[in-house]
N, C-alpha and C. Protein backbone atom coordinates (compact mmCIF):
# COMPACT_ATOMS: atom_id res chain seq x y z
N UNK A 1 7.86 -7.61 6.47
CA UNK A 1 7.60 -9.02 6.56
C UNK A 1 8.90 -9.80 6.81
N UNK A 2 10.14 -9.47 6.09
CA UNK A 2 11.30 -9.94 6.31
C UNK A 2 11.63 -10.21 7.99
N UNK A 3 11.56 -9.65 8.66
CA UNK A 3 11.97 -9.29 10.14
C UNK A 3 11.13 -10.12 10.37
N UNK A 4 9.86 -10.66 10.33
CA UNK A 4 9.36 -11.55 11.01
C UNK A 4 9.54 -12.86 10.68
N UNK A 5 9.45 -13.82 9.84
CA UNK A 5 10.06 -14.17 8.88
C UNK A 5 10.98 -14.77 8.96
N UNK A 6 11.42 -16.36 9.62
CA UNK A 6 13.21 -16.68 9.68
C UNK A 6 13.08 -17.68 8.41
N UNK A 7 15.17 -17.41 8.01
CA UNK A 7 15.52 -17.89 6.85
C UNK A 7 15.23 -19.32 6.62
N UNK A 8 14.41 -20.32 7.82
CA UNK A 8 14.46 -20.99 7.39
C UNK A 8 12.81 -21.36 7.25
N UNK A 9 11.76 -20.82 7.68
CA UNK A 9 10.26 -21.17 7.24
C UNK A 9 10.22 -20.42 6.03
N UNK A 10 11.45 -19.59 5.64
CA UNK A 10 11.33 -18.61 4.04
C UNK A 10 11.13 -19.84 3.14
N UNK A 11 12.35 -20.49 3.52
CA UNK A 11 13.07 -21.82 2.87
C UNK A 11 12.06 -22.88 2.91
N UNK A 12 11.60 -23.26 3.70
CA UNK A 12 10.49 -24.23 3.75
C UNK A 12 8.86 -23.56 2.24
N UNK A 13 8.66 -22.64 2.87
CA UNK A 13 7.92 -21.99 1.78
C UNK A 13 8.36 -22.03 0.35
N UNK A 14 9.58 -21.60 0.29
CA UNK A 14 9.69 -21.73 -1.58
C UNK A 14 10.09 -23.03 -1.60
N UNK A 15 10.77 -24.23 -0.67
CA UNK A 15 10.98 -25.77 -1.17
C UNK A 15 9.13 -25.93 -1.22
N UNK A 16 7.93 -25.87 -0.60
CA UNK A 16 6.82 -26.30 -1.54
C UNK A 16 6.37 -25.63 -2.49
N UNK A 17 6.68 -24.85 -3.20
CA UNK A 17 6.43 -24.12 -4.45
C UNK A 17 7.13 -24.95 -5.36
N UNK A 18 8.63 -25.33 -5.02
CA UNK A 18 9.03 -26.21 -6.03
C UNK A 18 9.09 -27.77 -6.28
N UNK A 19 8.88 -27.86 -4.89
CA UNK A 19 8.06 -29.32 -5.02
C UNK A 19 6.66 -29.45 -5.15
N UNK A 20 5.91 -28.47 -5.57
CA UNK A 20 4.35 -28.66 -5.52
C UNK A 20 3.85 -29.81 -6.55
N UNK A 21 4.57 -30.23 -7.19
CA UNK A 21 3.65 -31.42 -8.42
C UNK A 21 4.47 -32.63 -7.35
N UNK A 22 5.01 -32.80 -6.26
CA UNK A 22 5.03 -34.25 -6.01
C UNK A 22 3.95 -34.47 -5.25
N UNK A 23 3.08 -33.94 -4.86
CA UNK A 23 2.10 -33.90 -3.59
C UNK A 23 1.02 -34.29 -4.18
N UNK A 24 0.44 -35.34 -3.99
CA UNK A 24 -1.05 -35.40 -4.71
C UNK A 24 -2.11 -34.44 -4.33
N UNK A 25 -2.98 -33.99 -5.25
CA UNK A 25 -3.94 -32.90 -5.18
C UNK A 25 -4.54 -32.65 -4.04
N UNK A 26 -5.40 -33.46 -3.32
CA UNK A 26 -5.26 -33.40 -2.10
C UNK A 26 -4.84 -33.06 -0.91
N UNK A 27 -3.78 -34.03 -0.63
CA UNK A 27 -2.24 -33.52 -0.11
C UNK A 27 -1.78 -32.16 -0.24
N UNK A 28 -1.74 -31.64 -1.50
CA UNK A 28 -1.16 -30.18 -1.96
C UNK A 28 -2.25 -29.03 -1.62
N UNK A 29 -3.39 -29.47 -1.17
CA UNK A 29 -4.60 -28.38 -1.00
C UNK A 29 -4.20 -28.30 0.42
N UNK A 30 -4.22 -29.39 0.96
CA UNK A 30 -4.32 -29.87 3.22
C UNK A 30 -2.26 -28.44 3.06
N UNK A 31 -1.88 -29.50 2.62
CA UNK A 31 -0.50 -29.14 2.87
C UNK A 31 -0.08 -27.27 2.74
N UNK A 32 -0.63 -26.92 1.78
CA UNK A 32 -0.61 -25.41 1.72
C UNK A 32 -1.47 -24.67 2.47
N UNK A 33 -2.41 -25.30 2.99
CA UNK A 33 -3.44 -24.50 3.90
C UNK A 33 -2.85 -23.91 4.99
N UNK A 34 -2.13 -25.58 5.28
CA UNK A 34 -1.30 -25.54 6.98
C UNK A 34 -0.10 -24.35 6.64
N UNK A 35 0.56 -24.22 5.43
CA UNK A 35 1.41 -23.30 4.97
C UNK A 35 1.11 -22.03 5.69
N UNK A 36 0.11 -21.57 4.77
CA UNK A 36 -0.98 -20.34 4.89
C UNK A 36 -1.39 -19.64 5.83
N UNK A 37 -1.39 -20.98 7.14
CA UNK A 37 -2.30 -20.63 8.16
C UNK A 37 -1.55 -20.37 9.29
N UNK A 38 0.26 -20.84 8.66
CA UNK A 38 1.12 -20.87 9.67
C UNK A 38 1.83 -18.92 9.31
N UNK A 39 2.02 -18.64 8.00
CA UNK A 39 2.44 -17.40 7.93
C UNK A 39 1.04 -16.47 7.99
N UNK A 40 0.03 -16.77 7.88
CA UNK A 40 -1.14 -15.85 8.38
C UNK A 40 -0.93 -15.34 9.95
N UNK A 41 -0.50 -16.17 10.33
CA UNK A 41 -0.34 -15.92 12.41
C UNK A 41 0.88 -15.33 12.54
N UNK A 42 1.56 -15.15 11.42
CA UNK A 42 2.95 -14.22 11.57
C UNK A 42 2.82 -12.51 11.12
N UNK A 43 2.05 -13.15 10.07
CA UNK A 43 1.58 -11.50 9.31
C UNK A 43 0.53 -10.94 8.82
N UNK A 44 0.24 -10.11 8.81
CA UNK A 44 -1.52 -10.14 9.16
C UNK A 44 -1.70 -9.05 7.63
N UNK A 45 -2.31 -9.23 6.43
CA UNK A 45 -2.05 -8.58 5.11
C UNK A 45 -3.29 -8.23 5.18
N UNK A 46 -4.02 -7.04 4.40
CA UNK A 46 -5.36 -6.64 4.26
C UNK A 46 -5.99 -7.06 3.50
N UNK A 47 -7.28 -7.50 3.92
CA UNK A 47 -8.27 -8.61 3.70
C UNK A 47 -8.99 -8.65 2.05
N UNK A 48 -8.72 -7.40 1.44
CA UNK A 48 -8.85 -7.01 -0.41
C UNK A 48 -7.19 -7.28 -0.42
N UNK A 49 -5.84 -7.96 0.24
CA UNK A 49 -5.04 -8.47 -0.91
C UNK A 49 -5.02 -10.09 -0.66
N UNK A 50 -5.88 -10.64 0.08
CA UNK A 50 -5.88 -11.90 0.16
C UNK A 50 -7.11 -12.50 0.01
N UNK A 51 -8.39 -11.68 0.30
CA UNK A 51 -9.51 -12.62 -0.46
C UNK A 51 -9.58 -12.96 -1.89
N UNK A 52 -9.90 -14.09 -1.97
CA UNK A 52 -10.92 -14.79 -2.98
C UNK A 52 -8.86 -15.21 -3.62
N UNK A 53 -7.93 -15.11 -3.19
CA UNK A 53 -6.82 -16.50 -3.44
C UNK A 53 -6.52 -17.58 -2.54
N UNK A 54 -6.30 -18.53 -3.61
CA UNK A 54 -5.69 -20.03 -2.86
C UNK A 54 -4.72 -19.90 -1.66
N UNK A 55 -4.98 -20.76 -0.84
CA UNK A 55 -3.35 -21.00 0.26
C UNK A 55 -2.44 -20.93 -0.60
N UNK A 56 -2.11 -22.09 -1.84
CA UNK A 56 -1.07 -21.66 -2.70
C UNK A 56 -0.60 -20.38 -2.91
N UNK A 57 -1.59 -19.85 -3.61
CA UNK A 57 -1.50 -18.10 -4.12
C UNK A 57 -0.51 -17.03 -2.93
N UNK A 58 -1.16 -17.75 -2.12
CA UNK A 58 -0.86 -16.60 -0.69
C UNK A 58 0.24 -16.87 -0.32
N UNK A 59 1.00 -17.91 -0.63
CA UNK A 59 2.48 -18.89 -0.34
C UNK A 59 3.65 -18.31 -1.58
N UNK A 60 2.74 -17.71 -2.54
CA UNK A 60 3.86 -17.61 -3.78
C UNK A 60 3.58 -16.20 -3.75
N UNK A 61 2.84 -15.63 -2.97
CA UNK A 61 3.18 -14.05 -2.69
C UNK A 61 4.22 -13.67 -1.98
N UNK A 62 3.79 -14.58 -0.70
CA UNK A 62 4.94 -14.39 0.50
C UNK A 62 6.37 -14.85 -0.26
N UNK A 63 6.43 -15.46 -0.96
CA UNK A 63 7.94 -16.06 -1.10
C UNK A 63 8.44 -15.16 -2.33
N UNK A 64 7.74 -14.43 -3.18
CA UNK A 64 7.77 -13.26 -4.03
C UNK A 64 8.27 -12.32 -3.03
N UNK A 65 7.32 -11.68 -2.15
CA UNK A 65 7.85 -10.38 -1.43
C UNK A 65 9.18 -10.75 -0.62
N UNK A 66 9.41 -12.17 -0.24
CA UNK A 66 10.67 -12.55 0.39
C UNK A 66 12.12 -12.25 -0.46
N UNK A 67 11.79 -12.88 -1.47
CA UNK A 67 12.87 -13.12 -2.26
C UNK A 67 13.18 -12.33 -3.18
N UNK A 68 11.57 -11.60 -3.27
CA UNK A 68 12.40 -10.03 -4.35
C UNK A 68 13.32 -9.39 -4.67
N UNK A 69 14.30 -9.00 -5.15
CA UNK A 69 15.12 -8.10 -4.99
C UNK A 69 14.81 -6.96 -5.36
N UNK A 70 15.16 -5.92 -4.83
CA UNK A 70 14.67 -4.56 -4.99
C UNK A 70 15.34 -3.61 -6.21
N UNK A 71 14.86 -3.08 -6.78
CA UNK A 71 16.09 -1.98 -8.02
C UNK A 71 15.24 -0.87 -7.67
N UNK A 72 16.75 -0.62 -7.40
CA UNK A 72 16.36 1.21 -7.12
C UNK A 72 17.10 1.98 -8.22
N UNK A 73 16.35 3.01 -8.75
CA UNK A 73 16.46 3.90 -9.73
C UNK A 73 17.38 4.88 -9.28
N UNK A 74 18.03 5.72 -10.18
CA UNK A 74 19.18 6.95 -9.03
C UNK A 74 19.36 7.73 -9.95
């Protein structure tokens, strides 16, 4: 997902995770959809790990698997 992915729609994605309480409810439903619908057309995830969650949900996955850091055991 990284490779597809530039540093700065990463960036756009986790700034609305942490601005998510300025957005009125509304606003924050429309606004994450368009999120959602913009990294859905980038990456295509299987349909049992994204049914039945929010655009939100699917926004704080992607920015989880982005920003993860990895530990490797040795």
């Amino acid at each position: 997902m990284r490779q597809h992915i530039s540093p700065s729609e990463a960036r756009i994605a986790l700034q609305a995770l942490v601005r998510r309480d300025e957005f009125e409810p509304r606003s924050r439903v429309t606004f994450f959809e368009n999120i959602a619908a913009h990294f859905k057309s980038i990456v295509t995830f299987p349909a049992e790990a994204i049914d039945g969650i929010s655009d939100e949900q699917y926004i704080r996955n992607v920015v989880d698997a982005l920003y993860r850091t990895r530990s490797f055991k040795g």
